[in-house]
C-alpha atoms as a PDB file:
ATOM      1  CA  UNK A   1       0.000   0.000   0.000  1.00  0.00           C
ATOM      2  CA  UNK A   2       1.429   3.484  -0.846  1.00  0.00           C
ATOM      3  CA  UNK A   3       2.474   5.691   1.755  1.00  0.00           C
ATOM      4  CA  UNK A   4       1.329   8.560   0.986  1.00  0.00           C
ATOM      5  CA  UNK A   5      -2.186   9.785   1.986  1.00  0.00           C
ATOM      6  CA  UNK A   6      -5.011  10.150  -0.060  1.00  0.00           C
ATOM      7  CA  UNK A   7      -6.560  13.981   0.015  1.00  0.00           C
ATOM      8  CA  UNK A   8     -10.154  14.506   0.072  1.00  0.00           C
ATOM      9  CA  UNK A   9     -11.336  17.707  -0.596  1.00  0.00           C
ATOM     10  CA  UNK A  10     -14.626  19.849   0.609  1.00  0.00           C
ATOM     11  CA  UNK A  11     -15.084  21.514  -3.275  1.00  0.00           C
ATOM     12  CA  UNK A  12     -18.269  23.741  -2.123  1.00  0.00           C
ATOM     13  CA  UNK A  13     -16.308  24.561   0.759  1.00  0.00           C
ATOM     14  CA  UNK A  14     -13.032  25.576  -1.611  1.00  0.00           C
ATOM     15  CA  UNK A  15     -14.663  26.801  -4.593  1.00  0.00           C
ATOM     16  CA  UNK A  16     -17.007  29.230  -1.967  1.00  0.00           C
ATOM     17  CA  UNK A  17     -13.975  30.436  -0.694  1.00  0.00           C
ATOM     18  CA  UNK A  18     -12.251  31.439  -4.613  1.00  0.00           C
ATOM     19  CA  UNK A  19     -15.276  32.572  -5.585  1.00  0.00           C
ATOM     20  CA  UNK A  20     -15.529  35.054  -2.984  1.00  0.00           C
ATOM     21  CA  UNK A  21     -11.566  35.606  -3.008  1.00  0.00           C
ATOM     22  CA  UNK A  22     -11.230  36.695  -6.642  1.00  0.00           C
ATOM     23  CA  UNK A  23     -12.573  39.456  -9.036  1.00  0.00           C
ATOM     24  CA  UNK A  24     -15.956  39.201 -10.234  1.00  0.00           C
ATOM     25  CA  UNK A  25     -14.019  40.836 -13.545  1.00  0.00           C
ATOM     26  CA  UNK A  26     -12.115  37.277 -14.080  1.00  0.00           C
ATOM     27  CA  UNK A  27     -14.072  35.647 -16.754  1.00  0.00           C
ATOM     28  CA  UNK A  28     -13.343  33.135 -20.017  1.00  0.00           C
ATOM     29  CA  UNK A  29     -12.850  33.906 -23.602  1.00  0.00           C
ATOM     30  CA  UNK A  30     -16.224  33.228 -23.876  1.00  0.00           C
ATOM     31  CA  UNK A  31     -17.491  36.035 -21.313  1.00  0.00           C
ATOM     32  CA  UNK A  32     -18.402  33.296 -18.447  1.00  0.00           C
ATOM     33  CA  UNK A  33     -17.270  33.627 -15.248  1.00  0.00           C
ATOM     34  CA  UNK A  34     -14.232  31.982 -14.255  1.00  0.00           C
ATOM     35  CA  UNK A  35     -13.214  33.459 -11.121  1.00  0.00           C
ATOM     36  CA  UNK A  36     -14.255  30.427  -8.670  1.00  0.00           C
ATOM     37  CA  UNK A  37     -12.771  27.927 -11.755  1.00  0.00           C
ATOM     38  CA  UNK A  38      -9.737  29.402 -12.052  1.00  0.00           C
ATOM     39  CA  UNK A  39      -9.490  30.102  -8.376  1.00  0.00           C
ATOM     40  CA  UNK A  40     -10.225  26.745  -7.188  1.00  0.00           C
ATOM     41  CA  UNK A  41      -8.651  23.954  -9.489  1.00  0.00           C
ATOM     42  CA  UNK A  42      -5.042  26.429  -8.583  1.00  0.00           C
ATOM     43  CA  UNK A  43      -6.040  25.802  -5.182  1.00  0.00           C
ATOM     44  CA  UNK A  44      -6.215  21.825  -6.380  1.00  0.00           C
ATOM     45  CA  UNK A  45      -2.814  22.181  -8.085  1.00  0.00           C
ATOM     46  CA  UNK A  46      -0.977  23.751  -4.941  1.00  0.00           C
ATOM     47  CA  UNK A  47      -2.363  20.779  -2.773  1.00  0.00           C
ATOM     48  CA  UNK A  48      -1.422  17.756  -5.178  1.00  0.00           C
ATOM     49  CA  UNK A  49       2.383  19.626  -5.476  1.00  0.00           C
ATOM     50  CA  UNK A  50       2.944  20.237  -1.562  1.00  0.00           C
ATOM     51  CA  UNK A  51       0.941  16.844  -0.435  1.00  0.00           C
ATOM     52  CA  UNK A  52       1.725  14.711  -2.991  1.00  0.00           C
ATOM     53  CA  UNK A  53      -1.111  12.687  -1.955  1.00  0.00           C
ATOM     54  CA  UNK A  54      -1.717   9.323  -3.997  1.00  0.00           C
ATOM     55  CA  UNK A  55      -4.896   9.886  -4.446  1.00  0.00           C
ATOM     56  CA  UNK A  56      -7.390  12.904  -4.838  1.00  0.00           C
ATOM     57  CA  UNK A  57     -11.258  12.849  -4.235  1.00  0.00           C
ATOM     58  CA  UNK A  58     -13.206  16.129  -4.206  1.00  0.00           C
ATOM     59  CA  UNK A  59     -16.476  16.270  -2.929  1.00  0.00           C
ATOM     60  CA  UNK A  60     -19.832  18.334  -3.883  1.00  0.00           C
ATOM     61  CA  UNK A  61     -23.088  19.472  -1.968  1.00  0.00           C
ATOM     62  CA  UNK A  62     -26.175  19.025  -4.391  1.00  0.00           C
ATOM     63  CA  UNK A  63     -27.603  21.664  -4.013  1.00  0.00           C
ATOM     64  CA  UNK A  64     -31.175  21.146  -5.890  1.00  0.00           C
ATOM     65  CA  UNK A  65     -32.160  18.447  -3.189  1.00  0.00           C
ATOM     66  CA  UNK A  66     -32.569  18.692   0.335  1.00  0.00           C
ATOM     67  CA  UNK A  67     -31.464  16.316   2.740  1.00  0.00           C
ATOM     68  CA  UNK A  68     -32.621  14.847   5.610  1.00  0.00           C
ATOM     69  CA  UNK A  69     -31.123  17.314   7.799  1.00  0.00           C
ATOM     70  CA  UNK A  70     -32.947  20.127   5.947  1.00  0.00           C
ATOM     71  CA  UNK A  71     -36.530  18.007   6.260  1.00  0.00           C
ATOM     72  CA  UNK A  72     -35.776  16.948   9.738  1.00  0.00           C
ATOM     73  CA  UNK A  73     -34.643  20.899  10.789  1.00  0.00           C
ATOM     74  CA  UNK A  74     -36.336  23.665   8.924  1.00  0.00           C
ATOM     75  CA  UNK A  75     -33.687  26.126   9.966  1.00  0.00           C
ATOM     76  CA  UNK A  76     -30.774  24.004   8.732  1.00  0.00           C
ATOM     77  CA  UNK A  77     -29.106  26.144   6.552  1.00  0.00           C
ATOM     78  CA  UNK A  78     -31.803  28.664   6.285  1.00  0.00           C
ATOM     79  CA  UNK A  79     -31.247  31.805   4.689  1.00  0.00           C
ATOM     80  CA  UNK A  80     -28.387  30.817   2.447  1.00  0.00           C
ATOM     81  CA  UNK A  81     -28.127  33.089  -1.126  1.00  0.00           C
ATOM     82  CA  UNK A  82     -25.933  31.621  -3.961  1.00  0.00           C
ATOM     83  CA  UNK A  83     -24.901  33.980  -6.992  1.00  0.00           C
ATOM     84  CA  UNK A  84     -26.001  32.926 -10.400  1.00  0.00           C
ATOM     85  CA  UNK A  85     -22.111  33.042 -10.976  1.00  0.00           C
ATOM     86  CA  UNK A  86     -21.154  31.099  -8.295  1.00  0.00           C
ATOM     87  CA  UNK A  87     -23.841  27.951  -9.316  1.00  0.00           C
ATOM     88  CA  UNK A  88     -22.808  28.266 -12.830  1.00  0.00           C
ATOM     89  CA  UNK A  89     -19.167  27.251 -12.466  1.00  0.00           C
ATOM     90  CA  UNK A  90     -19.568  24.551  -9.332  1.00  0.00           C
ATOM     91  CA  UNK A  91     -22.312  22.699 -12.180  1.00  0.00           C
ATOM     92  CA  UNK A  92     -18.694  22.758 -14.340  1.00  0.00           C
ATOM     93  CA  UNK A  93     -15.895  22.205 -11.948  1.00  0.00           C
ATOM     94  CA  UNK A  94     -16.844  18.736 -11.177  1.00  0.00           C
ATOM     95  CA  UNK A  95     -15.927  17.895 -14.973  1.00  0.00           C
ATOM     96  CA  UNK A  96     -12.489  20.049 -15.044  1.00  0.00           C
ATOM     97  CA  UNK A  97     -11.642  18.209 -11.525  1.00  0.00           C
ATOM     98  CA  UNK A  98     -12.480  14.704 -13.671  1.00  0.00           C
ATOM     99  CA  UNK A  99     -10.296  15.698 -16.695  1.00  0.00           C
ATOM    100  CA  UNK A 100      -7.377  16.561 -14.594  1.00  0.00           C
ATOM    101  CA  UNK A 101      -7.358  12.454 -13.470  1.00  0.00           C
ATOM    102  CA  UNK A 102      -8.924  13.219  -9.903  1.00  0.00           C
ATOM    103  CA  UNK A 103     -12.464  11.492  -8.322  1.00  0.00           C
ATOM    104  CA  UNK A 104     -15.180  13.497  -7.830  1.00  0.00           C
ATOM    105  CA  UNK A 105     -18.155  12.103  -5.006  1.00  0.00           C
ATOM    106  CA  UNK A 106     -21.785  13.590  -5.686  1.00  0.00           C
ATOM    107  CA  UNK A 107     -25.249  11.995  -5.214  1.00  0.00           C
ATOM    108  CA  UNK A 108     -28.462  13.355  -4.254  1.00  0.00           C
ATOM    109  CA  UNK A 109     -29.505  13.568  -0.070  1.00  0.00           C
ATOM    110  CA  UNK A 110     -25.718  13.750   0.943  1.00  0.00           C
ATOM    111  CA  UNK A 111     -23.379  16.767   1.574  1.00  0.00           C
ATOM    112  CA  UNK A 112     -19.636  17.432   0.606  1.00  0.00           C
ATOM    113  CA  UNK A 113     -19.191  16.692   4.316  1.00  0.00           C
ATOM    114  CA  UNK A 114     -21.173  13.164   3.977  1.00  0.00           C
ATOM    115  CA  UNK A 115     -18.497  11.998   1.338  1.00  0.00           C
ATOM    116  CA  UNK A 116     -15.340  13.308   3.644  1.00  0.00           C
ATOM    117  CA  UNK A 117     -16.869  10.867   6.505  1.00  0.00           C
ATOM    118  CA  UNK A 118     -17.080   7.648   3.909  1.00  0.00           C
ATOM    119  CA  UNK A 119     -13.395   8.180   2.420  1.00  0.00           C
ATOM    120  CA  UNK A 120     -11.912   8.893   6.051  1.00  0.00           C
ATOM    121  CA  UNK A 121     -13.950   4.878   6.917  1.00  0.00           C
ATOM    122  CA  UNK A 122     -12.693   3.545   4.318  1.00  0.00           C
ATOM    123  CA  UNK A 123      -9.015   4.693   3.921  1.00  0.00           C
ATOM    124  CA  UNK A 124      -8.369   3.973   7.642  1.00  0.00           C
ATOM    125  CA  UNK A 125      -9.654   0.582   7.499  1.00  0.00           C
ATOM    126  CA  UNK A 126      -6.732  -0.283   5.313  1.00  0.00           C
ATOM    127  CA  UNK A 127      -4.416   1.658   7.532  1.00  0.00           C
ATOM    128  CA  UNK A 128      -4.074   4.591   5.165  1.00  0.00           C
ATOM    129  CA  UNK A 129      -3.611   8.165   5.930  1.00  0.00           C
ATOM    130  CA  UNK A 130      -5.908  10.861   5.402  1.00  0.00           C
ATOM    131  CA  UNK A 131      -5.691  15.000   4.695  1.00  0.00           C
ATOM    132  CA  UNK A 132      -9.290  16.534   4.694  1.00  0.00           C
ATOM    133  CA  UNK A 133      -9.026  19.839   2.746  1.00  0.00           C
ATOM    134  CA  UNK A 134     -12.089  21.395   4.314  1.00  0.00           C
ATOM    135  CA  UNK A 135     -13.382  25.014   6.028  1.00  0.00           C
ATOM    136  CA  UNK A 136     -16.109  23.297   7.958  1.00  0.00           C
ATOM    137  CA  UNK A 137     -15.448  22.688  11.526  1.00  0.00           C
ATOM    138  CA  UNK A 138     -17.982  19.666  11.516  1.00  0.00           C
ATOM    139  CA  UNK A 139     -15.243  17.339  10.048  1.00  0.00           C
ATOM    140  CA  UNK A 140     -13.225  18.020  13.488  1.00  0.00           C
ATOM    141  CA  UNK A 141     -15.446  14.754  14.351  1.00  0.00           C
ATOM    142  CA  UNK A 142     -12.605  12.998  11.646  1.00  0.00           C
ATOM    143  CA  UNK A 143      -9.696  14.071  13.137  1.00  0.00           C
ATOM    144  CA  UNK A 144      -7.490  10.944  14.640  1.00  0.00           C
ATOM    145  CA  UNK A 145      -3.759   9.809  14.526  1.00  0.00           C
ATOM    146  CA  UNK A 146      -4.383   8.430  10.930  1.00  0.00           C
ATOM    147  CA  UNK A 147      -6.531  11.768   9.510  1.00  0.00           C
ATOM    148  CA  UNK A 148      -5.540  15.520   9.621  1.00  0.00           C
ATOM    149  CA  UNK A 149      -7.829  18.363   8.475  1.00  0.00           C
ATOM    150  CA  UNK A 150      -5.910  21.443   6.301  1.00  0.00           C
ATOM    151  CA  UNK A 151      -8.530  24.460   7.514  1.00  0.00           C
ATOM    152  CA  UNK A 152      -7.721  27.244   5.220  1.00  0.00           C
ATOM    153  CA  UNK A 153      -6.529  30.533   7.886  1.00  0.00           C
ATOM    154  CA  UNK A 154      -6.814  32.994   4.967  1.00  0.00           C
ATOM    155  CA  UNK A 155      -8.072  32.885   2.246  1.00  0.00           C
ATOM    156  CA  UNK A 156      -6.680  29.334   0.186  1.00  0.00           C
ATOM    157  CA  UNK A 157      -3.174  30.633   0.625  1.00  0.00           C
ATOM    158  CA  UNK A 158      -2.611  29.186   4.185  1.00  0.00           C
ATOM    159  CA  UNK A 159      -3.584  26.084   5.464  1.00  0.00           C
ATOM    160  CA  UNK A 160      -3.627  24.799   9.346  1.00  0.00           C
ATOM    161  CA  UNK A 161      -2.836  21.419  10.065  1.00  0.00           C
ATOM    162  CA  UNK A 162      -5.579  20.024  13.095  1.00  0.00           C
ATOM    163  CA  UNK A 163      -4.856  17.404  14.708  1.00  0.00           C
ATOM    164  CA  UNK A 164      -6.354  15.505  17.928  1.00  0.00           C
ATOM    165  CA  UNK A 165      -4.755  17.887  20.110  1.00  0.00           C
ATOM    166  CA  UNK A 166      -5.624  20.795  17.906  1.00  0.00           C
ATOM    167  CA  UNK A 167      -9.126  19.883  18.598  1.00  0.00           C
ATOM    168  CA  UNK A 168      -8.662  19.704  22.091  1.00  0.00           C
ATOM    169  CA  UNK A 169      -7.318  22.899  22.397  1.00  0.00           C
ATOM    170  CA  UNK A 170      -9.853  24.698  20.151  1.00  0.00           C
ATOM    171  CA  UNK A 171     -13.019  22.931  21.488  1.00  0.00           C
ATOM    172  CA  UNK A 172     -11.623  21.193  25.040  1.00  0.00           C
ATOM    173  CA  UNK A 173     -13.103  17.873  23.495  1.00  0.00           C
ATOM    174  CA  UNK A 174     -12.460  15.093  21.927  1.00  0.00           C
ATOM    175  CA  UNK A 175     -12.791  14.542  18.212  1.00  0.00           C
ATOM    176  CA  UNK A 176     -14.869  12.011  18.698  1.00  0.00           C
ATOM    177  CA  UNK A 177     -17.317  13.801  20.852  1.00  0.00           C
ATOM    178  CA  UNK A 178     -17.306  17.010  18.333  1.00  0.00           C
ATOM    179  CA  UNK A 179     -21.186  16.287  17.426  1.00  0.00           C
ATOM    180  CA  UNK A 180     -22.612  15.710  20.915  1.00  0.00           C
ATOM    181  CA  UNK A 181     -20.419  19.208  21.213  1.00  0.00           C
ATOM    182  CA  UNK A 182     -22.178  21.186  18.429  1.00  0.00           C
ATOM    183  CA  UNK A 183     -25.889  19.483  19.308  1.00  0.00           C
ATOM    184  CA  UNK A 184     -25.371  21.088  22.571  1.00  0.00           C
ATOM    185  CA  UNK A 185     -23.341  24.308  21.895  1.00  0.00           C
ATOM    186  CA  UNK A 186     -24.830  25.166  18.235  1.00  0.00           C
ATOM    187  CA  UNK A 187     -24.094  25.990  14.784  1.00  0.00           C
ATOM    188  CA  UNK A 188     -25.012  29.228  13.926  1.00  0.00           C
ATOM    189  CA  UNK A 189     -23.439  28.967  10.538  1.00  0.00           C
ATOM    190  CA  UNK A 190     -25.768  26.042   9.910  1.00  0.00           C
ATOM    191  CA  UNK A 191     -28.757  27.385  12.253  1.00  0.00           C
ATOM    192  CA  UNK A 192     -28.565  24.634  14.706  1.00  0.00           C
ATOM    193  CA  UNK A 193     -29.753  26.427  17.545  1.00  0.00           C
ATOM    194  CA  UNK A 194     -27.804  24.083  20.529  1.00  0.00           C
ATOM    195  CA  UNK A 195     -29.215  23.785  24.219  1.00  0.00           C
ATOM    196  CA  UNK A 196     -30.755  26.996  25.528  1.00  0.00           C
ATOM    197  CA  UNK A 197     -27.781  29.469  27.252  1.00  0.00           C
ATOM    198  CA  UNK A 198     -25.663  26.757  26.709  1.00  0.00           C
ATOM    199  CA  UNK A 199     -22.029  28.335  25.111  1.00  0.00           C
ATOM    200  CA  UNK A 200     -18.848  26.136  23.808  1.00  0.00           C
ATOM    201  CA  UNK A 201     -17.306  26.443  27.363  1.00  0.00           C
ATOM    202  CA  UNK A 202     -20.398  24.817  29.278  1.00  0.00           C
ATOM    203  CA  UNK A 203     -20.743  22.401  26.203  1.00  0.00           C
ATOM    204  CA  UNK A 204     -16.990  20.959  26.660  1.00  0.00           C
ATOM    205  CA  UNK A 205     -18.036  20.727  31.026  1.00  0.00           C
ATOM    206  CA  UNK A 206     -21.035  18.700  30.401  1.00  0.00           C
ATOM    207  CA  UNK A 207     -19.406  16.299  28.084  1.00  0.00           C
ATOM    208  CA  UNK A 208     -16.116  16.248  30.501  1.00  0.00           C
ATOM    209  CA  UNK A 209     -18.272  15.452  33.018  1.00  0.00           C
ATOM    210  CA  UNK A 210     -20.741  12.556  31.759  1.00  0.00           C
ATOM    211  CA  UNK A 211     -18.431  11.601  28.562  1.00  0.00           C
ATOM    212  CA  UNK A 212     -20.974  12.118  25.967  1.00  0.00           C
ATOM    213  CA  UNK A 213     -24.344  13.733  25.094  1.00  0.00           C
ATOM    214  CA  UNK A 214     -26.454  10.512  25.933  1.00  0.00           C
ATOM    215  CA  UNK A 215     -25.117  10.496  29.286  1.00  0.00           C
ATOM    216  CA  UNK A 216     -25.332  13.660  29.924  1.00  0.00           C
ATOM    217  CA  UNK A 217     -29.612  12.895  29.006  1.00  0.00           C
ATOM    218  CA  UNK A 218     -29.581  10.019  30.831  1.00  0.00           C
ATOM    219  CA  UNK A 219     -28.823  11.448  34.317  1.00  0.00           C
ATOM    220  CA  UNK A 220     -31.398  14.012  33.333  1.00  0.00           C
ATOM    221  CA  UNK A 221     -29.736  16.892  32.283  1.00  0.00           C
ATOM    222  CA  UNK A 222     -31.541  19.217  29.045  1.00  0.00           C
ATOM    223  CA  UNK A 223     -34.682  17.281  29.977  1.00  0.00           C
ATOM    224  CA  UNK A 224     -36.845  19.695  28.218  1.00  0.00           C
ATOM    225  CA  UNK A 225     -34.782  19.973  25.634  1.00  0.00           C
ATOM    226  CA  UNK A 226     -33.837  16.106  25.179  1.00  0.00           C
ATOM    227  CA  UNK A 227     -35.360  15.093  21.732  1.00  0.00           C
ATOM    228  CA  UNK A 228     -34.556  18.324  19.816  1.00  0.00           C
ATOM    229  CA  UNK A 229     -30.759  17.667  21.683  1.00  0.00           C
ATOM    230  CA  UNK A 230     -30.603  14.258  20.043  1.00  0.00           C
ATOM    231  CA  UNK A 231     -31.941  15.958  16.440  1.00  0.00           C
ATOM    232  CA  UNK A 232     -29.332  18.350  16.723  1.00  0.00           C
ATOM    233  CA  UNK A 233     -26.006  15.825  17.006  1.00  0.00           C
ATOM    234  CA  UNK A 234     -27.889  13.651  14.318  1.00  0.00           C
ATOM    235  CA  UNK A 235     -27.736  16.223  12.056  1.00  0.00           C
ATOM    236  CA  UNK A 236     -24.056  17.063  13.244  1.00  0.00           C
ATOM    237  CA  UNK A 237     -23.123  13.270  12.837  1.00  0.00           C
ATOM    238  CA  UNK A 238     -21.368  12.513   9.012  1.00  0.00           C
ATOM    239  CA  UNK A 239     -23.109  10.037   7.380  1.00  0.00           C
ATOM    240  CA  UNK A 240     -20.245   7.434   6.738  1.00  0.00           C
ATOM    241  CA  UNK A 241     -22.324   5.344   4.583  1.00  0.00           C
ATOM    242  CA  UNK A 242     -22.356   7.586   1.727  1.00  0.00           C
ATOM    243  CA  UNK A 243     -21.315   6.208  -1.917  1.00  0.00           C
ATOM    244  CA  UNK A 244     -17.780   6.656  -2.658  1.00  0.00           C
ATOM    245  CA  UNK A 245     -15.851   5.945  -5.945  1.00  0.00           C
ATOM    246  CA  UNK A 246     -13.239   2.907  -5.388  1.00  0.00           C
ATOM    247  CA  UNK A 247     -10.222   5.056  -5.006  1.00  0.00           C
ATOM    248  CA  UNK A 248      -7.262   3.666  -6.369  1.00  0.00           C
ATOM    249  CA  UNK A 249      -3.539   5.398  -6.797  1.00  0.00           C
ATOM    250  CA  UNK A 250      -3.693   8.667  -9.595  1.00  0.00           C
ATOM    251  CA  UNK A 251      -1.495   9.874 -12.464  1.00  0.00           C
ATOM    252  CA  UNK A 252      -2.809  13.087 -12.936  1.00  0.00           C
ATOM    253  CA  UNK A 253      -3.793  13.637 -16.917  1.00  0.00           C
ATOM    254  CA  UNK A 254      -3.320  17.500 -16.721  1.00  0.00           C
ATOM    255  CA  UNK A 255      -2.824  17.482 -20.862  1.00  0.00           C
ATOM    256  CA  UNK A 256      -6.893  16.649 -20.731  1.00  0.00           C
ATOM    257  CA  UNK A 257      -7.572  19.274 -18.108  1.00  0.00           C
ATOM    258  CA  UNK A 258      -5.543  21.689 -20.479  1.00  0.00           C
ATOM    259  CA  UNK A 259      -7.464  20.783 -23.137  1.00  0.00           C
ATOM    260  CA  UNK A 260     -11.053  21.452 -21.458  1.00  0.00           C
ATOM    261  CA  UNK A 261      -9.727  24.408 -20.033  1.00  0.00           C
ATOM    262  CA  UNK A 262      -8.747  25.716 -23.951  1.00  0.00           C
ATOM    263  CA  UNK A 263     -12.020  24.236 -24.727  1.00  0.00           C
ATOM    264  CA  UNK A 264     -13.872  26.679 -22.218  1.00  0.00           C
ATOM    265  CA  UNK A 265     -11.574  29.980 -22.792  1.00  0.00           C
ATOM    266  CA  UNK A 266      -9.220  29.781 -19.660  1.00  0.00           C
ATOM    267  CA  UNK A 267      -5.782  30.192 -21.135  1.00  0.00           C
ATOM    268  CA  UNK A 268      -4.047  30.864 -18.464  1.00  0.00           C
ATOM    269  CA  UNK A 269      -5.267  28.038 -16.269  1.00  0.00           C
ATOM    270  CA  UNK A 270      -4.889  25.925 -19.336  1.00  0.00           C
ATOM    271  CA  UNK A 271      -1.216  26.982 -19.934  1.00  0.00           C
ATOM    272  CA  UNK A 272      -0.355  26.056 -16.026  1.00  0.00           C
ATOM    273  CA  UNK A 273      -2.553  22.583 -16.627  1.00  0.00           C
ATOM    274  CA  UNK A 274      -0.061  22.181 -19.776  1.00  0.00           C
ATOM    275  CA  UNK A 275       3.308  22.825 -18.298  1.00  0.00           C
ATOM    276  CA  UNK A 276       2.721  20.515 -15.365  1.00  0.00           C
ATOM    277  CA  UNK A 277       2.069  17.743 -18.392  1.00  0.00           C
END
């Protein structure tokens, strides 16, 4: 088995972030807009040269159907705006990721995040190593001595490296117990509205004292508020069991991502995508 870890990569989360980054002015030959496609498959190129991971799968949200968490929580996520832009050029970049040699996960009812959770299963049952390229604190829950998350500190330019004690020291938790954490602390970024006055210290002493959420219920603490509690870290909890591509070592085939980049006016990303071939 290679020694080198296979990457998986958050692409809402990434191509969000060079979407945002960049000049709206950056756009194709063609007059599309380019900015998050040009922004984020550099982003991709950085990580495969200063990784050199064997293996590269990117994940995707779909974003036309809702998933359980939205039907079980009707504030999940609520109040989220995506440019036309924006949609436009994450409906392409799962193709340019493809041509450049790299695996792309994508299937209706799961998020981005859904798809880290499966590869992480899978590649540490073979003893494999892991680098989750993500901005979303959830996948703290996948940190361990065989996985490592790279959280972007500004921008895409710098990444952090977390860790199990990196989680400890943010959260005072375990990674294990980062869901029973956010069920009872909240997610405002995802409107999970936590335990009533309950804030991330209190949240760390409750599950330092009983160990984990369920215990915490079970010796009657959040009484009121036990049901919703138990809503909130299922909807915090990765759903391991979503469908993954077998994942096999990579040669990337930058000469076809050149090509499709040509093909869709980006020179200049097609040039770079050429002179790595």
């Amino acid at each position: 088995m290679s020694a080198r870890p296979l990457l998986v990569v958050d692409g809402d989360s990434f191509a969000h972030r060079a979407y945002h980054a960049l000049p709206k002015s950056i756009k194709s030959a063609h007059g599309r807009p380019a900015g998050a496609l040009t922004g984020f498959t550099n982003f991709l190129l950085r990580l495969w040269e200063s990784e050199q991971p064997r293996a590269i799968l990117v994940a995707w949200d779909t974003l036309t159907v809702p998933t359980y968490r939205h039907e079980a929580l009707d504030s999940y996520q609520s109040g989220r705006h995506f440019d036309p832009e924006l949609l436009e050029q994450l409906d392409l970049l799962p193709e340019l990721v493809a041509a450049c040699g790299f695996a792309c996960a994508k299937a209706p009812g799961y998020e981005a995040d859904d798809f880290l959770g499966a590869v992480v299963t899978a590649e540490e049952a073979r003893g494999g190593r892991v680098l989750v390229a993500t901005s979303d604190r959830d996948s703290f829950q996948l940190v361990s001595e065989l996985t490592t998350i790279l959280q972007p500190v500004r921008g895409v330019s710098e990444l952090a490296r977390i860790g199990p004690e990196e989680v400890r020291e943010r959260y005072g938790v375990e990674p294990t117990q980062v869901p029973d954490f956010i069920a009872l602390r909240g997610d405002p970024s995802d409107r999970i509205p936590g335990a009533r006055g309950v804030g991330a210290q209190r949240a760390a002493g409750v599950l330092s004292e009983y160990g984990s959420l369920e215990a915490a219920l079970d010796a009657g603490r959040f009484a009121a508020e036990a049901d919703a509690l138990r809503l909130y870290r299922h909807i915090a909890t990765l759903d391991h069991s979503a469908p993954i591509p077998e994942l096999p070592d990579q040669e990337p085939t930058w000469q076809r991502g050149a090509a499709l980049a040509s093909d869709w006016g980006l020179k200049r990303l097609s040039e770079r995508l050429a002179a790595l071939a």
